[in-house]
Protein backbone atom coordinates (compact mmCIF):
# COMPACT_ATOMS: atom_id res chain seq x y z
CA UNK A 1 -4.69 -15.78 -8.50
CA UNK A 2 -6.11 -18.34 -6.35
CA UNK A 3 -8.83 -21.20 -7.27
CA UNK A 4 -12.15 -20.31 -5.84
CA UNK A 5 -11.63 -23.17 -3.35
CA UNK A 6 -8.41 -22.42 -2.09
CA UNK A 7 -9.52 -19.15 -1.09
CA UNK A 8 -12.68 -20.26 0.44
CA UNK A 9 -10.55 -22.45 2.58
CA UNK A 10 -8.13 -19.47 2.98
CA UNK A 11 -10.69 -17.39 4.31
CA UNK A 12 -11.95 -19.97 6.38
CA UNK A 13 -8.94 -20.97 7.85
CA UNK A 14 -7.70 -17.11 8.50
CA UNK A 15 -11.19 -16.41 10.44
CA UNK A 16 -10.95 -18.95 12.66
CA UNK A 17 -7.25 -19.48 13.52
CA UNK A 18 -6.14 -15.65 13.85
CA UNK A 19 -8.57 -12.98 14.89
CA UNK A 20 -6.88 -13.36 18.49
CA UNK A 21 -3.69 -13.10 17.05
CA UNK A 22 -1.55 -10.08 18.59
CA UNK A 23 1.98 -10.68 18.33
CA UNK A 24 4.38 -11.72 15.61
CA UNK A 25 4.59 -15.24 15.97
CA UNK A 26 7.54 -17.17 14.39
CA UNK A 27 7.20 -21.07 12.65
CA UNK A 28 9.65 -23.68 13.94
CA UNK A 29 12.40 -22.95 10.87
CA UNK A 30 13.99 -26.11 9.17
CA UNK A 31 17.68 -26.23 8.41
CA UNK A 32 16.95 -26.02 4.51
CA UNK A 33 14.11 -22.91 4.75
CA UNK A 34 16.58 -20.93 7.18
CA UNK A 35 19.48 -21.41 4.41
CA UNK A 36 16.35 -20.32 1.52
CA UNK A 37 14.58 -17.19 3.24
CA UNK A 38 16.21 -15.63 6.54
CA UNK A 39 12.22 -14.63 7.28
CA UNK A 40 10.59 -17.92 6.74
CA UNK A 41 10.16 -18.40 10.19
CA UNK A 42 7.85 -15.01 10.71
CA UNK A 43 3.96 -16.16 9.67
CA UNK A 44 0.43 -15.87 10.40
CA UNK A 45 -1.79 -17.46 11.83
CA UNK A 46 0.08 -18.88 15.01
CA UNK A 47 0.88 -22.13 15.67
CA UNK A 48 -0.69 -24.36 16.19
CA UNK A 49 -2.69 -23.19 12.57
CA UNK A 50 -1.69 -23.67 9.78
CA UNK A 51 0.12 -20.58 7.97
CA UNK A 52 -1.12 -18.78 5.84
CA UNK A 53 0.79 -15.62 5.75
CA UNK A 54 4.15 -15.39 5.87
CA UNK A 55 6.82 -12.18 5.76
CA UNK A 56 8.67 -12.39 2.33
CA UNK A 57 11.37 -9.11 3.05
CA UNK A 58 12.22 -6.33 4.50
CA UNK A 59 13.54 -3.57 2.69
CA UNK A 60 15.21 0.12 3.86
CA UNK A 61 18.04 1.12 1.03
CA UNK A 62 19.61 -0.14 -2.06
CA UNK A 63 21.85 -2.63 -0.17
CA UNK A 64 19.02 -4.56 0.27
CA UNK A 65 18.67 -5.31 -3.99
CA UNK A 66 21.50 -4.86 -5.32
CA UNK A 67 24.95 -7.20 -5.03
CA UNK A 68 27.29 -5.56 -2.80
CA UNK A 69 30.81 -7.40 -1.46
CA UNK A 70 31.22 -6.55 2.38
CA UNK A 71 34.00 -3.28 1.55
CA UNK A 72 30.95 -2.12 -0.61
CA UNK A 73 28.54 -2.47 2.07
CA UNK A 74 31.01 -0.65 4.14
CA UNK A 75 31.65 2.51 2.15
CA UNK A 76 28.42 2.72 1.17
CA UNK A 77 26.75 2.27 4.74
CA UNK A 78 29.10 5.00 5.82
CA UNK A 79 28.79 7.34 3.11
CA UNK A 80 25.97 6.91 0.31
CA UNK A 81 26.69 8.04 -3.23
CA UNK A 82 23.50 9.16 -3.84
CA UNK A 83 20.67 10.87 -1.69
CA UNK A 84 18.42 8.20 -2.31
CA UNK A 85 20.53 4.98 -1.22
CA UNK A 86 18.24 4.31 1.71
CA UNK A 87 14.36 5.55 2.81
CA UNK A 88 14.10 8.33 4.73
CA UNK A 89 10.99 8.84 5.27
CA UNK A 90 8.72 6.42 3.22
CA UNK A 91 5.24 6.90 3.02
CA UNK A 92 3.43 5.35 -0.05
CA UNK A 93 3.73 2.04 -2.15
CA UNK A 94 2.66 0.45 -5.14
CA UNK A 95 3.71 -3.32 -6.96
CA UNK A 96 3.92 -3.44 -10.65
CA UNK A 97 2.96 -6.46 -12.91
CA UNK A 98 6.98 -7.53 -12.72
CA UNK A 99 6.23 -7.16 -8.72
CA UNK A 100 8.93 -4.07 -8.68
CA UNK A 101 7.93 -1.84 -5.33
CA UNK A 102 7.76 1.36 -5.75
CA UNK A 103 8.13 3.61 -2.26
CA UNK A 104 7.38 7.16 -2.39
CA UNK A 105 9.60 9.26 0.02
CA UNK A 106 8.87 12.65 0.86
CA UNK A 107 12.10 12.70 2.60
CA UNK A 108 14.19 12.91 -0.13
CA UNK A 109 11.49 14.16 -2.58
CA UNK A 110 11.59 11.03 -4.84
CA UNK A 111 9.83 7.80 -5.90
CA UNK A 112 12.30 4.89 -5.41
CA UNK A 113 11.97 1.42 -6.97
CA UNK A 114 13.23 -1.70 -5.90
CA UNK A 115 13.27 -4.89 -8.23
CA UNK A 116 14.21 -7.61 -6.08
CA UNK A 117 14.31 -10.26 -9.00
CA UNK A 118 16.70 -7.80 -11.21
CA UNK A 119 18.85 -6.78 -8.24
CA UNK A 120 18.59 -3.09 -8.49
CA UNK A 121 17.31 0.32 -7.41
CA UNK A 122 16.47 3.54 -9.50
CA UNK A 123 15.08 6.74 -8.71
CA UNK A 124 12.04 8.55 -10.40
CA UNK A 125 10.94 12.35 -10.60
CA UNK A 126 14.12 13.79 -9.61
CA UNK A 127 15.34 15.65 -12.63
CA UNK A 128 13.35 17.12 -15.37
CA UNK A 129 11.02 19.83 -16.11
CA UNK A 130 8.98 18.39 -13.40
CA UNK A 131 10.27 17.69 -10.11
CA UNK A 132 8.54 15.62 -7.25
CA UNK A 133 8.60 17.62 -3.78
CA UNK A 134 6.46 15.82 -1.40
CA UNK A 135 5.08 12.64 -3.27
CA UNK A 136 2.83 10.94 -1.01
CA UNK A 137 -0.05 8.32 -2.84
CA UNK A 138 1.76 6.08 -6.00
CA UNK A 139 -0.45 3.59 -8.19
CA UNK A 140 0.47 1.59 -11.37
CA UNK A 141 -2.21 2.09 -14.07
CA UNK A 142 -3.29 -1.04 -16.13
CA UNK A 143 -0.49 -0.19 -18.62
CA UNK A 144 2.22 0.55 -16.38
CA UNK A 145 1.71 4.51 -16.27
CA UNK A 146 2.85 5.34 -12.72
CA UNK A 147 0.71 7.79 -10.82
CA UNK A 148 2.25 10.13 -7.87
CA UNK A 149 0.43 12.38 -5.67
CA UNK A 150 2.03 15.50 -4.41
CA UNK A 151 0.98 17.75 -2.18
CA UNK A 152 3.90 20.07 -2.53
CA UNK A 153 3.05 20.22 -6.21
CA UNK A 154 -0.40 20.25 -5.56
CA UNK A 155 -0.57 17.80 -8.66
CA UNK A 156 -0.87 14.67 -9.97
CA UNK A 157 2.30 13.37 -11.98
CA UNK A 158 2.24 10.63 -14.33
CA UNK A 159 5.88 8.98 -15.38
CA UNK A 160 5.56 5.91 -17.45
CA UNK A 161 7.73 2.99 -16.48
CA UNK A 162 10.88 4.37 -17.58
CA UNK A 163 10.40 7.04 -15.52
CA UNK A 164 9.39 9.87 -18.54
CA UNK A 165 7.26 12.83 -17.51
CA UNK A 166 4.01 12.19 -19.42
CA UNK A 167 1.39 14.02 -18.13
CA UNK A 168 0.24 16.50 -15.28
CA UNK A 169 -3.13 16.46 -13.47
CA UNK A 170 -4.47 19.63 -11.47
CA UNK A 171 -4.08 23.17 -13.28
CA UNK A 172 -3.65 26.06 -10.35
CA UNK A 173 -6.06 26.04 -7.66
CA UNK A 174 -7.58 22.36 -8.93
CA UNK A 175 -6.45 20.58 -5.92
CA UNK A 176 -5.30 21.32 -2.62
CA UNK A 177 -3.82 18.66 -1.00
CA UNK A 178 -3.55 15.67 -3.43
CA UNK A 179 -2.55 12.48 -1.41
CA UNK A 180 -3.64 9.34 -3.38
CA UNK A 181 -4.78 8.76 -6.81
CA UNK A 182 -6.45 5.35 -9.10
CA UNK A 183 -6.95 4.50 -12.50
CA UNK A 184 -10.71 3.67 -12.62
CA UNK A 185 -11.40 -0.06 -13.90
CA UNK A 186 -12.41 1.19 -17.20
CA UNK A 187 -9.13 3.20 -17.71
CA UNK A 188 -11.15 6.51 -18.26
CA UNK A 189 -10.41 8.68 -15.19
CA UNK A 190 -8.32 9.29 -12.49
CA UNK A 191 -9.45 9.45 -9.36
CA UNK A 192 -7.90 11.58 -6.73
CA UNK A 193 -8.18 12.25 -2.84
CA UNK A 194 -8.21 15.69 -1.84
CA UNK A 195 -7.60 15.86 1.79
CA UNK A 196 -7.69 18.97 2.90
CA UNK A 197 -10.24 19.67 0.56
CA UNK A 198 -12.28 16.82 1.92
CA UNK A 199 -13.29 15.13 -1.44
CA UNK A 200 -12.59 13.08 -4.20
CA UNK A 201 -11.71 14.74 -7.69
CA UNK A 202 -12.13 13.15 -10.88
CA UNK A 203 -10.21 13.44 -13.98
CA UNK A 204 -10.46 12.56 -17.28
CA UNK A 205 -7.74 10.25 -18.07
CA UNK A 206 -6.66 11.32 -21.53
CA UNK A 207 -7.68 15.24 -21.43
CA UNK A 208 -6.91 15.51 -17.72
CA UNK A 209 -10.02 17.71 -17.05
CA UNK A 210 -11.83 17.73 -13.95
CA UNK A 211 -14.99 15.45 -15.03
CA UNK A 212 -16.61 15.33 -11.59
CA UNK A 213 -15.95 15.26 -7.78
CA UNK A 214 -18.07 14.26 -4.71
CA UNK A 215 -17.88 14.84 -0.69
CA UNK A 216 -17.79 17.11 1.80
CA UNK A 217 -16.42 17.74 5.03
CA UNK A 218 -18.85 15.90 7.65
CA UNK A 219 -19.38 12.95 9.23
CA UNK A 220 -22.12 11.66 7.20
CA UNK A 221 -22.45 8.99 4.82
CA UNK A 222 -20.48 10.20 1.54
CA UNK A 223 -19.03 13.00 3.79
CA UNK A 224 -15.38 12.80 4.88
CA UNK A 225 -12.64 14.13 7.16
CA UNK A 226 -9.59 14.61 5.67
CA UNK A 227 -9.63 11.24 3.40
CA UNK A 228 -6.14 9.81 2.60
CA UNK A 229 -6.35 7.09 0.22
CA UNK A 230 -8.57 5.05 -2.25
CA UNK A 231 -8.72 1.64 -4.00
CA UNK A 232 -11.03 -0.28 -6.75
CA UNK A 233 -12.37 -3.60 -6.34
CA UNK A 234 -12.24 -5.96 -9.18
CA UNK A 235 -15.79 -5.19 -9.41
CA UNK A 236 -15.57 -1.70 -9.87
CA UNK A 237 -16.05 -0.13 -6.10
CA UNK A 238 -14.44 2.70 -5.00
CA UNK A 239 -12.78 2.35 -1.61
CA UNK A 240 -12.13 5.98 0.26
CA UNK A 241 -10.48 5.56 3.83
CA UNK A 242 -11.74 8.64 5.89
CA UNK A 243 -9.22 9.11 8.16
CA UNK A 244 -10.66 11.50 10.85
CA UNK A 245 -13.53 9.59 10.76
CA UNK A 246 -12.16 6.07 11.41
CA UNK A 247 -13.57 4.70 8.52
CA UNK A 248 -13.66 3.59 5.23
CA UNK A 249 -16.41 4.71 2.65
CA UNK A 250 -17.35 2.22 -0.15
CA UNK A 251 -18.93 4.20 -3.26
CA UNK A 252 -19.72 3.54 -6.72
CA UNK A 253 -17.48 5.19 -9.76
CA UNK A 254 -19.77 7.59 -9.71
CA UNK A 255 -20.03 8.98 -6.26
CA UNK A 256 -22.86 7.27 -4.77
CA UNK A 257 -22.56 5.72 -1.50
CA UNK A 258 -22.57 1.86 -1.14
CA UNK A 259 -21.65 1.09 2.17
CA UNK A 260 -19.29 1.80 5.34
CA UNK A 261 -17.08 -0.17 7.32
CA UNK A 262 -15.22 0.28 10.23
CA UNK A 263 -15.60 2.75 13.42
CA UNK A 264 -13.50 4.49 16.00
CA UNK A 265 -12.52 1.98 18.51
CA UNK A 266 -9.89 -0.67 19.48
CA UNK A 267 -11.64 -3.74 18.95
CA UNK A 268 -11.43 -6.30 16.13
CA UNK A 269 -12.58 -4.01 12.70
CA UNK A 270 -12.45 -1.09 14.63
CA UNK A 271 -10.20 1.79 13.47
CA UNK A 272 -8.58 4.56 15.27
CA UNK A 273 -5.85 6.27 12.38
CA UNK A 274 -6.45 4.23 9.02
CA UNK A 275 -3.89 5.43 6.23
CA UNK A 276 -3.96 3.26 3.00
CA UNK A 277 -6.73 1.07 1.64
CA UNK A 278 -6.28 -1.98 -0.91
CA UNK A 279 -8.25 -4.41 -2.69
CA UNK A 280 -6.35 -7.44 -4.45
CA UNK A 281 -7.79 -9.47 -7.28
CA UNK A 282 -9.65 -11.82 -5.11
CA UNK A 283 -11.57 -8.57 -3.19
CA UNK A 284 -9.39 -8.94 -0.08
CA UNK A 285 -9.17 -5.40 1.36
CA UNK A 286 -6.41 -4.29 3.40
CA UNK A 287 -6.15 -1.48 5.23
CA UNK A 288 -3.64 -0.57 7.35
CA UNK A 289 -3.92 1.69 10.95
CA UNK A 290 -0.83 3.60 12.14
CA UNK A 291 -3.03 3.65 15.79
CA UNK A 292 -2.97 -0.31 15.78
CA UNK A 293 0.79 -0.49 14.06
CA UNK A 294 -0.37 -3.52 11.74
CA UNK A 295 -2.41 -4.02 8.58
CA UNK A 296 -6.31 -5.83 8.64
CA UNK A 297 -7.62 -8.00 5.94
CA UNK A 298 -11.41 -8.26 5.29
CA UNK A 299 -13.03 -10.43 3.02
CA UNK A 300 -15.19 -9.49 0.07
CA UNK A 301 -18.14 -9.26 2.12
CA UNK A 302 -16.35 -7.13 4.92
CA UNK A 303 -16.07 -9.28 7.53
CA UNK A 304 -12.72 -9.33 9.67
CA UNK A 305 -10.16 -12.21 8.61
CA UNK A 306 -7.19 -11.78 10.14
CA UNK A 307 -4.61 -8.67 10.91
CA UNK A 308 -0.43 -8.94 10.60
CA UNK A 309 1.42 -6.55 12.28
CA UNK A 310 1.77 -5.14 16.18
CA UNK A 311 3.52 -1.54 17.54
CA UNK A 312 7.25 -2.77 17.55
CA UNK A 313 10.65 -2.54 15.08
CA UNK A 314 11.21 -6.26 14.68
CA UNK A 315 10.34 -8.45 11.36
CA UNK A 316 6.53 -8.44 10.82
CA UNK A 317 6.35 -5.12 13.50
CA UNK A 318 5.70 -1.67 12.63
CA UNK A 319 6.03 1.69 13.61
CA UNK A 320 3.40 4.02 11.69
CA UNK A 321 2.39 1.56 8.99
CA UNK A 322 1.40 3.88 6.07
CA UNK A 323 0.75 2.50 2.53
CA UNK A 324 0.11 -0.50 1.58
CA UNK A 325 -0.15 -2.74 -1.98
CA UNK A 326 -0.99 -6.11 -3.30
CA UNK A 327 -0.27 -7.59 -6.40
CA UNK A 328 -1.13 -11.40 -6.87
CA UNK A 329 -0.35 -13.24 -3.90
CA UNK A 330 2.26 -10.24 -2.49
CA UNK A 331 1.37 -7.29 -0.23
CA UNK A 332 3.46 -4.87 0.81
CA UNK A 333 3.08 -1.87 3.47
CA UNK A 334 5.00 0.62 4.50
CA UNK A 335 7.09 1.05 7.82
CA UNK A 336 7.52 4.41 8.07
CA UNK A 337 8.90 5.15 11.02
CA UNK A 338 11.15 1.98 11.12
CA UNK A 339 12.15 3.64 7.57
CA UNK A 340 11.35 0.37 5.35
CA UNK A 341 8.86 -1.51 3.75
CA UNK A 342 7.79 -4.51 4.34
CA UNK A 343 6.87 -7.69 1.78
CA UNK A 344 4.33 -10.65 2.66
CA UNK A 345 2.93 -13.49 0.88
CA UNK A 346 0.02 -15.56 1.29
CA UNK A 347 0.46 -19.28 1.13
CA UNK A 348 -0.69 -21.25 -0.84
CA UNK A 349 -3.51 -23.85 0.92
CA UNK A 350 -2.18 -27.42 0.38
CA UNK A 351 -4.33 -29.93 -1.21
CA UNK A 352 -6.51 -31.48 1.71
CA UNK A 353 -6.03 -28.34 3.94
């Protein structure tokens, strides 16, 4: 986590070097960081500015974690031994206190994690009594539960971090279309968005009973249309982004409406399709906008820092950015159409900057 004064100068320095940023802008590489990071040269804010983001990796299969030799490479690039060797069609993500990503992909009806620092892949909610079919939403409780959303199950599945079936939320008819769902701060519910159903359920954690749920489908404050995602501050805010309505809703744990950023439009904090909402430690929110093919940051107050990302397939591009995670100083979102996800870092302010 940051010092209070590095991220004052972070924000600082993000407001006023990059809001006219709009292309992926690349750092003049030195011999030694070329040989250390093959992306080191990809940041935010342009030069002239300092950087203060930079693009960490780009993932699309297990080649890209695991120790191959070249024939390896070969056979498997050809012919994969398993369905899962590369991301289909990857939709949401989460980072887990050893900074493992975890991609869902309704593609191949699986939850794939990658950990980078062990150099492997493995699969979750492919076998077993219960069977992921189109997991969309994942989170990482406080104690490492991991929490999917399906739709096709029209559930909530919990797996804990070895990948064990623990728990099911939604009995028949509970929830329609399930598509992202939260531990609350306090570890006491579950929060769930219910597109289709155009609300937010709420579930007790350890019974997994429908305690409450709020919204409606509108366009008013505390209504939504067709929400997609949610987040918590560290304070305790909910974060709903309301898709149809180019928006997201800020609400308290229990329901009340706090707030509303964000409008149909193309200019700076505008929003024309916003997918995933997050909220890292320091109460940064990211959310990113398939429309607008990157990922916005806003500081704790909501104002517009900076935004990484443009339409395009290249390093630091996307095409349909969908979820997206942070976790310390790392955020991650989703590339889905480029089939990948993608891994950033902010950087560290040097003393005197």
């Amino acid at each position: 986590m940051m010092t209070r004064a590095c991220r004052f100068v972070l924000a600082l320095a993000l407001a006023a070097g990059s809001l006219a940023c709009t292309t992926v802008h690349k750092a003049e590489p030195t011999e030694a960081k070329s040989r250390e990071d093959k992306y080191a040269e990809y940041v935010w804010p342009p030069p002239p500015d300092t950087p203060r983001i930079r693009l960490v990796d780009i993932i699309h299969s297990r080649l890209d974690v695991e120790p191959r030799s070249n024939f390896e490479k070969a056979l498997i690039g050809s012919s994969p031994h398993s369905p899962w060797d590369f991301l289909k069609k990857p939709f949401g993500v989460a980072l887990d206190g050893q900074n493992r990503i975890l991609v869902t992909d309704p593609g191949t009806s699986a939850l794939v994690r990658f950990d980078r620092a062990g150099r492997k892949m493995d699969v979750i909610g492919v076998k077993g009594a219960v069977r992921l079919k189109v997991p969309l939403g994942v989170s990482v409780g406080p104690d490492g539960t991991i929490y999917v959303a399906d739709p096709g199950l029209t559930k909530v599945v919990a797996f804990s971090p070895e990948g064990k079936l623990l728990k099911v939320f939604g009995h028949q008819g509970e929830l329609v279309n399930p598509t992202d769902a939260k531990v609350s701060p306090d570890g006491t519910r579950l929060y769930v968005t219910d597109s289709k159903a155009h609300k937010v359920v709420v579930f007790d954690l350890r019974t997994g009973e429908i305690v409450m749920s709020f919204g409606s489908r509108g366009t008013g404050p505390g209504q939504f249309n067709f929400p997609s995602a949610l987040a918590f501050s560290p304070e305790g805010d909910l974060f709903v982004v309301d898709q149809m309505n180019s928006r997201v809703q800020v609400f308290t744990t229990d329901g009340e409406v706090l707030e509303t950023f964000g409008a149909l439009g193309v200019g700076f904090g505008n929003f024309v399709r916003p997918k995933d909402v997050a909220v890292n430690a320091d109460g940064l929110v990211f959310v990113t906008d398939a429309a607008f093919g990157n990922v916005q940051i806003f500081d704790a107050d909501l104002r517009l820092l900076t935004f990484v990302g443009e339409n395009g397939s290249g390093p630091g591009q996307f095409q349909l950015p969908g979820g997206v995670a942070v976790h310390g100083p790392f955020f991650a979102v989703v590339d889905q159409l480029n089939k990948r996800v993608q891994l950033f870092r902010f950087i560290e302010p040097k003393s005197g900057e």
